[in-house]
PDB file of N, CA and C in Angstrom:
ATOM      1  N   UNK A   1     -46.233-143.864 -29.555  1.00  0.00           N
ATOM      2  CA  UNK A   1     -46.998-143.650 -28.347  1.00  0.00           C
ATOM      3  C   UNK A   1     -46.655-142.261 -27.815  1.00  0.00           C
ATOM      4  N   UNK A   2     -47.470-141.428 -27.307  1.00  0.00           N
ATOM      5  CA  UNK A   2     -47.508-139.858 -27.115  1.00  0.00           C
ATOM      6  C   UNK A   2     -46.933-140.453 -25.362  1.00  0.00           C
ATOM      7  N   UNK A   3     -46.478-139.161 -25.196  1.00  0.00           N
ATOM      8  CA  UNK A   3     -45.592-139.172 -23.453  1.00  0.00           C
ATOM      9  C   UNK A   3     -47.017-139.134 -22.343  1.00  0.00           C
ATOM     10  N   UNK A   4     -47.684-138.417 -23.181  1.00  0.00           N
ATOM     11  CA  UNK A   4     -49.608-138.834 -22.263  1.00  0.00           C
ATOM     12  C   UNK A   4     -49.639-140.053 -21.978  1.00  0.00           C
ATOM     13  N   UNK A   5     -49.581-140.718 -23.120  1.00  0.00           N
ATOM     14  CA  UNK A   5     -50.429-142.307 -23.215  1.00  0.00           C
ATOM     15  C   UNK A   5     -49.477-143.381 -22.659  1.00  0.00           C
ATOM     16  N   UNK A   6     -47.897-142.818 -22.620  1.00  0.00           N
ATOM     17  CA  UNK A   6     -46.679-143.645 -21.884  1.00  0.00           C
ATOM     18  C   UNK A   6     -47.004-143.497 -20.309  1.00  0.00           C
ATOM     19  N   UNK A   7     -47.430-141.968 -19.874  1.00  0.00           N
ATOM     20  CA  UNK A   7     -47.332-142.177 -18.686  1.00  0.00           C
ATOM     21  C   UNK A   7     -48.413-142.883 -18.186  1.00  0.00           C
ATOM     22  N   UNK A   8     -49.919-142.734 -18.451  1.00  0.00           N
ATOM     23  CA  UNK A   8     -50.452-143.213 -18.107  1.00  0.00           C
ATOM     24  C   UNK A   8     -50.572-145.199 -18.157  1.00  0.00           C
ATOM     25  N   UNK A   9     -50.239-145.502 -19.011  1.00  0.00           N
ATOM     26  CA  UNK A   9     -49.713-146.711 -19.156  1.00  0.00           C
ATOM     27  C   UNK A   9     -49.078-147.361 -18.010  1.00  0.00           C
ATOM     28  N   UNK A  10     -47.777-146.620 -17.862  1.00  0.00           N
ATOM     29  CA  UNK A  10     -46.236-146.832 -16.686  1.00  0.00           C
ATOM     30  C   UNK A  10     -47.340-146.526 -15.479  1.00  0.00           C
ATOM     31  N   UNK A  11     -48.434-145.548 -15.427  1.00  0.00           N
ATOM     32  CA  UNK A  11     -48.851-145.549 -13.912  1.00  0.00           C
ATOM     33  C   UNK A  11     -49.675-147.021 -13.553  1.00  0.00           C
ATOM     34  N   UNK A  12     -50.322-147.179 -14.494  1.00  0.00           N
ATOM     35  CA  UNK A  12     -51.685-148.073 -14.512  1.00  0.00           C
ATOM     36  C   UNK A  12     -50.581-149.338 -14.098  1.00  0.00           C
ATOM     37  N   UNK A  13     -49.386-149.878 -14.866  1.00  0.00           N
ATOM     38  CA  UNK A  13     -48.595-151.128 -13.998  1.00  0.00           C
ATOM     39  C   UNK A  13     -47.976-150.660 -12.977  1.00  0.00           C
ATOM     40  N   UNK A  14     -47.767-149.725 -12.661  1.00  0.00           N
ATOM     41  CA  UNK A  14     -47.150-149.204 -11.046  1.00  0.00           C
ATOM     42  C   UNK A  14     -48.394-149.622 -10.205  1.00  0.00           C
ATOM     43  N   UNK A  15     -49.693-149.065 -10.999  1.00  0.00           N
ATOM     44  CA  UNK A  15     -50.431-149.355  -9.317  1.00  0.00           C
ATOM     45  C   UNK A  15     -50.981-151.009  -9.357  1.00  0.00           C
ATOM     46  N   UNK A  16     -51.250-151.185 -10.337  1.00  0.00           N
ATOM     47  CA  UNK A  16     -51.364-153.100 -10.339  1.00  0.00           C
ATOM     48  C   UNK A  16     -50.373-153.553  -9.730  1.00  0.00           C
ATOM     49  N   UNK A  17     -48.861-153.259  -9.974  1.00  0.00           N
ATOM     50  CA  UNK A  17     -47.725-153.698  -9.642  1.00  0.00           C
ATOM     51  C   UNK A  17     -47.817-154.062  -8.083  1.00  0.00           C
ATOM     52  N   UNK A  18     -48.320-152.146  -7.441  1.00  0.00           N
ATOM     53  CA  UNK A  18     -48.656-152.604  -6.205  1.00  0.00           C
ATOM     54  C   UNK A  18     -49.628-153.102  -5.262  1.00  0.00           C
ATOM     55  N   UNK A  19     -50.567-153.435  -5.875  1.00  0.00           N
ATOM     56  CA  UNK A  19     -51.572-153.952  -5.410  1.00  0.00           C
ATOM     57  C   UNK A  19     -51.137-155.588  -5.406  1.00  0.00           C
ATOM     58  N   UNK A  20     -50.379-156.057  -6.650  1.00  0.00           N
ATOM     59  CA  UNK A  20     -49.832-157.354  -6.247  1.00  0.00           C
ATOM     60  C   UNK A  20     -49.151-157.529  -4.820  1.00  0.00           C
ATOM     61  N   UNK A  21     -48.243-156.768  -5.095  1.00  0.00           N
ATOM     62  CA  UNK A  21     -46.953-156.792  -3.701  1.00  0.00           C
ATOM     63  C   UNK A  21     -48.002-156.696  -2.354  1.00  0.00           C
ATOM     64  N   UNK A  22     -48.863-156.246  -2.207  1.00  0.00           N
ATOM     65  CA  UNK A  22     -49.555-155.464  -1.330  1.00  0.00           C
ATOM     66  C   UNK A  22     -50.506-156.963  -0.718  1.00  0.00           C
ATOM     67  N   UNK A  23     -51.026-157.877  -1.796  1.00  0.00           N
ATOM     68  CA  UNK A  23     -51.607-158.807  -1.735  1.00  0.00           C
ATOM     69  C   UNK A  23     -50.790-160.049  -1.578  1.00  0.00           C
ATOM     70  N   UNK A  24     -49.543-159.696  -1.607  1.00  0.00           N
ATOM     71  CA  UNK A  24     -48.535-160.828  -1.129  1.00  0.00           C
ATOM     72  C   UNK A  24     -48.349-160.813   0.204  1.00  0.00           C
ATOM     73  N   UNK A  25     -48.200-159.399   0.546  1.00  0.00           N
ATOM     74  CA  UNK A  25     -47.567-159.010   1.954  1.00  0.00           C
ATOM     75  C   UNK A  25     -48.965-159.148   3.040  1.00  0.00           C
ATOM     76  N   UNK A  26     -50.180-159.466   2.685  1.00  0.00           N
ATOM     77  CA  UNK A  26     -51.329-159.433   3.710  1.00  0.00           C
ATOM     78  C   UNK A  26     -52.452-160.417   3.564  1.00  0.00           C
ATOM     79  N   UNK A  27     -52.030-161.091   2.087  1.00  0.00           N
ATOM     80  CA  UNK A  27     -53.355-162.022   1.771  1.00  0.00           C
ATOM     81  C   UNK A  27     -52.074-163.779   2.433  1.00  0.00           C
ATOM     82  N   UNK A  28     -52.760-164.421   2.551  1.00  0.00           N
ATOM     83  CA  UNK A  28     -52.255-165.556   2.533  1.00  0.00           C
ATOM     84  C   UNK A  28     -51.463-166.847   1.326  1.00  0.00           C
ATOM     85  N   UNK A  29     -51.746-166.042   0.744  1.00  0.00           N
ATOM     86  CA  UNK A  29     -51.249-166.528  -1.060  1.00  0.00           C
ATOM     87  C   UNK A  29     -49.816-166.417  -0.666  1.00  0.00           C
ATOM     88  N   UNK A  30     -49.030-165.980   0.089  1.00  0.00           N
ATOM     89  CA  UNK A  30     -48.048-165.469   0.227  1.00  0.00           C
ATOM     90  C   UNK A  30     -47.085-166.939   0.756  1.00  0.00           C
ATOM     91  N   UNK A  31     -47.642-168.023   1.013  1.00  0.00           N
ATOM     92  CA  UNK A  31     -46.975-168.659   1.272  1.00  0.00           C
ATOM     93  C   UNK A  31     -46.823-169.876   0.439  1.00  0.00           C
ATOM     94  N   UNK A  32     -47.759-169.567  -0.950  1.00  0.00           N
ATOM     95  CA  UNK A  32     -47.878-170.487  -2.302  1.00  0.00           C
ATOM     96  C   UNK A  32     -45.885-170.325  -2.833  1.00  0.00           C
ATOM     97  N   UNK A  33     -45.652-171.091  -3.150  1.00  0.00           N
ATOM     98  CA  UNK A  33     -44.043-170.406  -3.980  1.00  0.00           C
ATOM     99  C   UNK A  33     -44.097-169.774  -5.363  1.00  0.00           C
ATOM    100  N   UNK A  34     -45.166-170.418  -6.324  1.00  0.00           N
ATOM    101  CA  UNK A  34     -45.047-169.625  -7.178  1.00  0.00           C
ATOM    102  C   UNK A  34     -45.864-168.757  -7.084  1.00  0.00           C
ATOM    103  N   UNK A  35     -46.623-167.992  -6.819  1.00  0.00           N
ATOM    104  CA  UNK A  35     -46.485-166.755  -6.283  1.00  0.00           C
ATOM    105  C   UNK A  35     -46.020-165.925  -5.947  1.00  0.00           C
ATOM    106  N   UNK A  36     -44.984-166.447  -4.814  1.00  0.00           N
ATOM    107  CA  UNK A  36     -44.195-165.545  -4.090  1.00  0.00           C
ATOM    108  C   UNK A  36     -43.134-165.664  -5.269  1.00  0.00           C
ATOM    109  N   UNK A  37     -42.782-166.730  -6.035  1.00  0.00           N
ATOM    110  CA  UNK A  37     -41.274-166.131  -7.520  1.00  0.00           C
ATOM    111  C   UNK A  37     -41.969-164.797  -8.284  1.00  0.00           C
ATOM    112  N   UNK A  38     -43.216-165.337  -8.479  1.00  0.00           N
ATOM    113  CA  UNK A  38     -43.436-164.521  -9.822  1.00  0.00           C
ATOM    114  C   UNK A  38     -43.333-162.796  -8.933  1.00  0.00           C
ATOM    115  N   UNK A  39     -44.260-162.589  -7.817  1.00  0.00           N
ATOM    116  CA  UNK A  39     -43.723-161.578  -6.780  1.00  0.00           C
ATOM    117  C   UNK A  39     -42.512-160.964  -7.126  1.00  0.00           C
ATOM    118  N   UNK A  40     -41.587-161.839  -6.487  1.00  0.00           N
ATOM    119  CA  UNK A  40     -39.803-161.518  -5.686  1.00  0.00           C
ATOM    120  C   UNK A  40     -39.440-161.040  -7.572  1.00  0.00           C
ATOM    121  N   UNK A  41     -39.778-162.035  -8.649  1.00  0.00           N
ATOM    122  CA  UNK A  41     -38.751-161.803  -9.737  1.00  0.00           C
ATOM    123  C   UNK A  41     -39.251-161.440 -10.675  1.00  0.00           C
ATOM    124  N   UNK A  42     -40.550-161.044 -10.654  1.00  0.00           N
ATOM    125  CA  UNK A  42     -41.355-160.521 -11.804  1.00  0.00           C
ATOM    126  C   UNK A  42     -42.281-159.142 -11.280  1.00  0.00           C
ATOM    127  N   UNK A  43     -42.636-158.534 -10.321  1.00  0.00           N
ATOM    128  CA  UNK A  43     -43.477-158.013 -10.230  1.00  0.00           C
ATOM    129  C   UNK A  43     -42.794-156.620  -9.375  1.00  0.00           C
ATOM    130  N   UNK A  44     -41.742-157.059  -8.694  1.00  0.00           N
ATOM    131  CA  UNK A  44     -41.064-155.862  -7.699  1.00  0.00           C
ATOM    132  C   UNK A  44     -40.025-154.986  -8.765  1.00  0.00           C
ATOM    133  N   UNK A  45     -39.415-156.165  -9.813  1.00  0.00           N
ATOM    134  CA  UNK A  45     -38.462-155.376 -11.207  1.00  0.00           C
ATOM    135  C   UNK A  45     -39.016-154.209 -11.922  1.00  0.00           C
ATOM    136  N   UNK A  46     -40.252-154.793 -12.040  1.00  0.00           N
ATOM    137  CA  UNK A  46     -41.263-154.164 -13.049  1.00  0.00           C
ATOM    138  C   UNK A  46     -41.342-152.518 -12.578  1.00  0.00           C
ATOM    139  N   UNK A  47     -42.246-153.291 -10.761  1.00  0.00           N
ATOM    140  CA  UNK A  47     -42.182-151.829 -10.164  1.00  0.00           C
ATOM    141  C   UNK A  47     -41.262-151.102 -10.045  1.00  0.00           C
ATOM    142  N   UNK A  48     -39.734-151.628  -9.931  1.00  0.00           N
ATOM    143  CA  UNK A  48     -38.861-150.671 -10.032  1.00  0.00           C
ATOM    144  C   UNK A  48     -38.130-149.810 -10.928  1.00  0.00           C
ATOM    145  N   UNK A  49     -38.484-150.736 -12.242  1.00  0.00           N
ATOM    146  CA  UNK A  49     -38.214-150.094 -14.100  1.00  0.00           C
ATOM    147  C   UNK A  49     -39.862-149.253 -14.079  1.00  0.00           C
ATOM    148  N   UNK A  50     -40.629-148.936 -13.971  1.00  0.00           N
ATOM    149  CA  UNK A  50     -41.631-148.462 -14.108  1.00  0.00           C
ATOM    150  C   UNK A  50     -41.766-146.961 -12.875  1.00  0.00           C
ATOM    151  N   UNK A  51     -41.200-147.062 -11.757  1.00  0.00           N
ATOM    152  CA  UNK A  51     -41.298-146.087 -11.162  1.00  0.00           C
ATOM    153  C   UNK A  51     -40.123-145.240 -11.554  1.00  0.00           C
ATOM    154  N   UNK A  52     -38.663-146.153 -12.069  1.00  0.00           N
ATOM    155  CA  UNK A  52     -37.716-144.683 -12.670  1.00  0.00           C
ATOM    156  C   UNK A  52     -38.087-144.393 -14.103  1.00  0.00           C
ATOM    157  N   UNK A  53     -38.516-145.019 -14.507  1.00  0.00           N
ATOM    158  CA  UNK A  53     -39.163-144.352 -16.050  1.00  0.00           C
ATOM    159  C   UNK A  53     -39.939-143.173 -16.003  1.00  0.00           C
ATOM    160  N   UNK A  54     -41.215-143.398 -14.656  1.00  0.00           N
ATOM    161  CA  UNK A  54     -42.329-142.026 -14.273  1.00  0.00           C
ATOM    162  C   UNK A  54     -41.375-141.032 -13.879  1.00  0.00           C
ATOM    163  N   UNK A  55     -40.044-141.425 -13.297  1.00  0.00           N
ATOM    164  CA  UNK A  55     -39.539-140.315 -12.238  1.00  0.00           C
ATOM    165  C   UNK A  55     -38.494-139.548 -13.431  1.00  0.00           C
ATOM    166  N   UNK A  56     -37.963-140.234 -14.186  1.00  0.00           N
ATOM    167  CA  UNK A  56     -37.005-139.780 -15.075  1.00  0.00           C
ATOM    168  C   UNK A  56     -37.870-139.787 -16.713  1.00  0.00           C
ATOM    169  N   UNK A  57     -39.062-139.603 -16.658  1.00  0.00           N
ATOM    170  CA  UNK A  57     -39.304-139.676 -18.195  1.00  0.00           C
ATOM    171  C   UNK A  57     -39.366-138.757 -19.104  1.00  0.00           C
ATOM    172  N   UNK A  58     -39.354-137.142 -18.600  1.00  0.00           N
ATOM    173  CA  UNK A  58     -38.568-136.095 -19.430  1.00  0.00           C
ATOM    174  C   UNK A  58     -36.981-136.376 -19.481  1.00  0.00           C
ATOM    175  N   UNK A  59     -36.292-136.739 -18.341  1.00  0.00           N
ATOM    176  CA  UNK A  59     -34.894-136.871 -19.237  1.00  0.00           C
ATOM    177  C   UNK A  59     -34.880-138.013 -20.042  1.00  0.00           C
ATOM    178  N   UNK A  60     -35.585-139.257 -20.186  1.00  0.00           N
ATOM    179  CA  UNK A  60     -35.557-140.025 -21.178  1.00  0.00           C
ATOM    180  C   UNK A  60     -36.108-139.764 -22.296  1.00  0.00           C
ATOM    181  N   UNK A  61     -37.410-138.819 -22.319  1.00  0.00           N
ATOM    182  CA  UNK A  61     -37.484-138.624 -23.805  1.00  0.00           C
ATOM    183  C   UNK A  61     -36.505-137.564 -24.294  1.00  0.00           C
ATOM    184  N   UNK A  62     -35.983-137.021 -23.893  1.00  0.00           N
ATOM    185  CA  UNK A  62     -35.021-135.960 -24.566  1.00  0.00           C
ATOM    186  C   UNK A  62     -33.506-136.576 -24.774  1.00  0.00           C
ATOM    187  N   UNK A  63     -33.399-137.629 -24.456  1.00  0.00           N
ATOM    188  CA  UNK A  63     -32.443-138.441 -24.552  1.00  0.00           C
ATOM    189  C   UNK A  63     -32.996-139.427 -25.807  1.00  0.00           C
ATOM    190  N   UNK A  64     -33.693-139.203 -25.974  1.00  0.00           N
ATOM    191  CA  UNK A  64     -34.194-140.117 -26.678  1.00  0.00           C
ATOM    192  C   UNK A  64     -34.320-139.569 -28.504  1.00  0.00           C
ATOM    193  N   UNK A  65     -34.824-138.215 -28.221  1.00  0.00           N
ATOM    194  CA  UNK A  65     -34.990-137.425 -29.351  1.00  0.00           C
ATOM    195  C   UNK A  65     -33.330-137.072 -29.730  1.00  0.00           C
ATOM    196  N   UNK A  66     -32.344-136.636 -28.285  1.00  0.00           N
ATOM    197  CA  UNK A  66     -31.396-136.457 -29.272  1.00  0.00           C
ATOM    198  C   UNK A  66     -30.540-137.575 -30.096  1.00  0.00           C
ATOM    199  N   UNK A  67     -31.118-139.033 -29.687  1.00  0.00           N
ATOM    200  CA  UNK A  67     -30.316-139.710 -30.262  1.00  0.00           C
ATOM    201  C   UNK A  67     -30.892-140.098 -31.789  1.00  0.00           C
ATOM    202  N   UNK A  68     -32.201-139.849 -31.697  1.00  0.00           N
ATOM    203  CA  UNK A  68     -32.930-139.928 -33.066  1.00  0.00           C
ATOM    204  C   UNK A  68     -32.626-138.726 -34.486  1.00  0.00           C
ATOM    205  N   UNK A  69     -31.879-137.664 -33.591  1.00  0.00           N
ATOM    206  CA  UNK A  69     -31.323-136.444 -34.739  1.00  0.00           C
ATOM    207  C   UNK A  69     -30.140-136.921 -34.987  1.00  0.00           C
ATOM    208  N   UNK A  70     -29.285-137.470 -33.999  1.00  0.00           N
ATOM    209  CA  UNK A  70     -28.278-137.757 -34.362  1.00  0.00           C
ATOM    210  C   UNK A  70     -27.887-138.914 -35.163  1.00  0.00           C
ATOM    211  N   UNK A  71     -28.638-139.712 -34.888  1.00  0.00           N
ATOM    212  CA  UNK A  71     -28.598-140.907 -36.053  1.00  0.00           C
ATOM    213  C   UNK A  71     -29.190-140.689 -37.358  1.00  0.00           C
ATOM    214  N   UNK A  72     -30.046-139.924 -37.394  1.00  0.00           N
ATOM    215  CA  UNK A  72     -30.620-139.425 -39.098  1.00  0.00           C
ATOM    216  C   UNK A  72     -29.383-138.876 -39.884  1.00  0.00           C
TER     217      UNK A  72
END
């Protein structure tokens, strides 16, 4: 996968991500429970592995390449 097609990817579940949270915090669904698990333990993680990936994803791919020279 090209660092184009990663980021755009990582953005496209950042903004679903928040449009969930967003629809927890104002729609009434919010007081279903599973909902609010999949929310609290599935959907806020995501957003938060997905927004340091966008924020750090030149130092991860270069972390990434040097570990691929070094293991060859």
């Amino acid at each position: 996968m090209t660092p184009m097609k990663l980021r755009q990817t990582l953005r496209w579940i950042h903004i679903v991500g928040g449009m969930i949270v967003g629809t927890y915090l104002y729609a009434p669904w919010s007081a279903d429970p599973a909902f609010t698990a999949v929310t609290l333990y599935g959907v806020v993680p995501l957003l938060g592995l997905s927004g340091i990936v966008l924020w750090q994803q030149g130092r991860l791919s270069r972390w990434m390449k040097s570990r691929k020279i070094s293991a060859a």
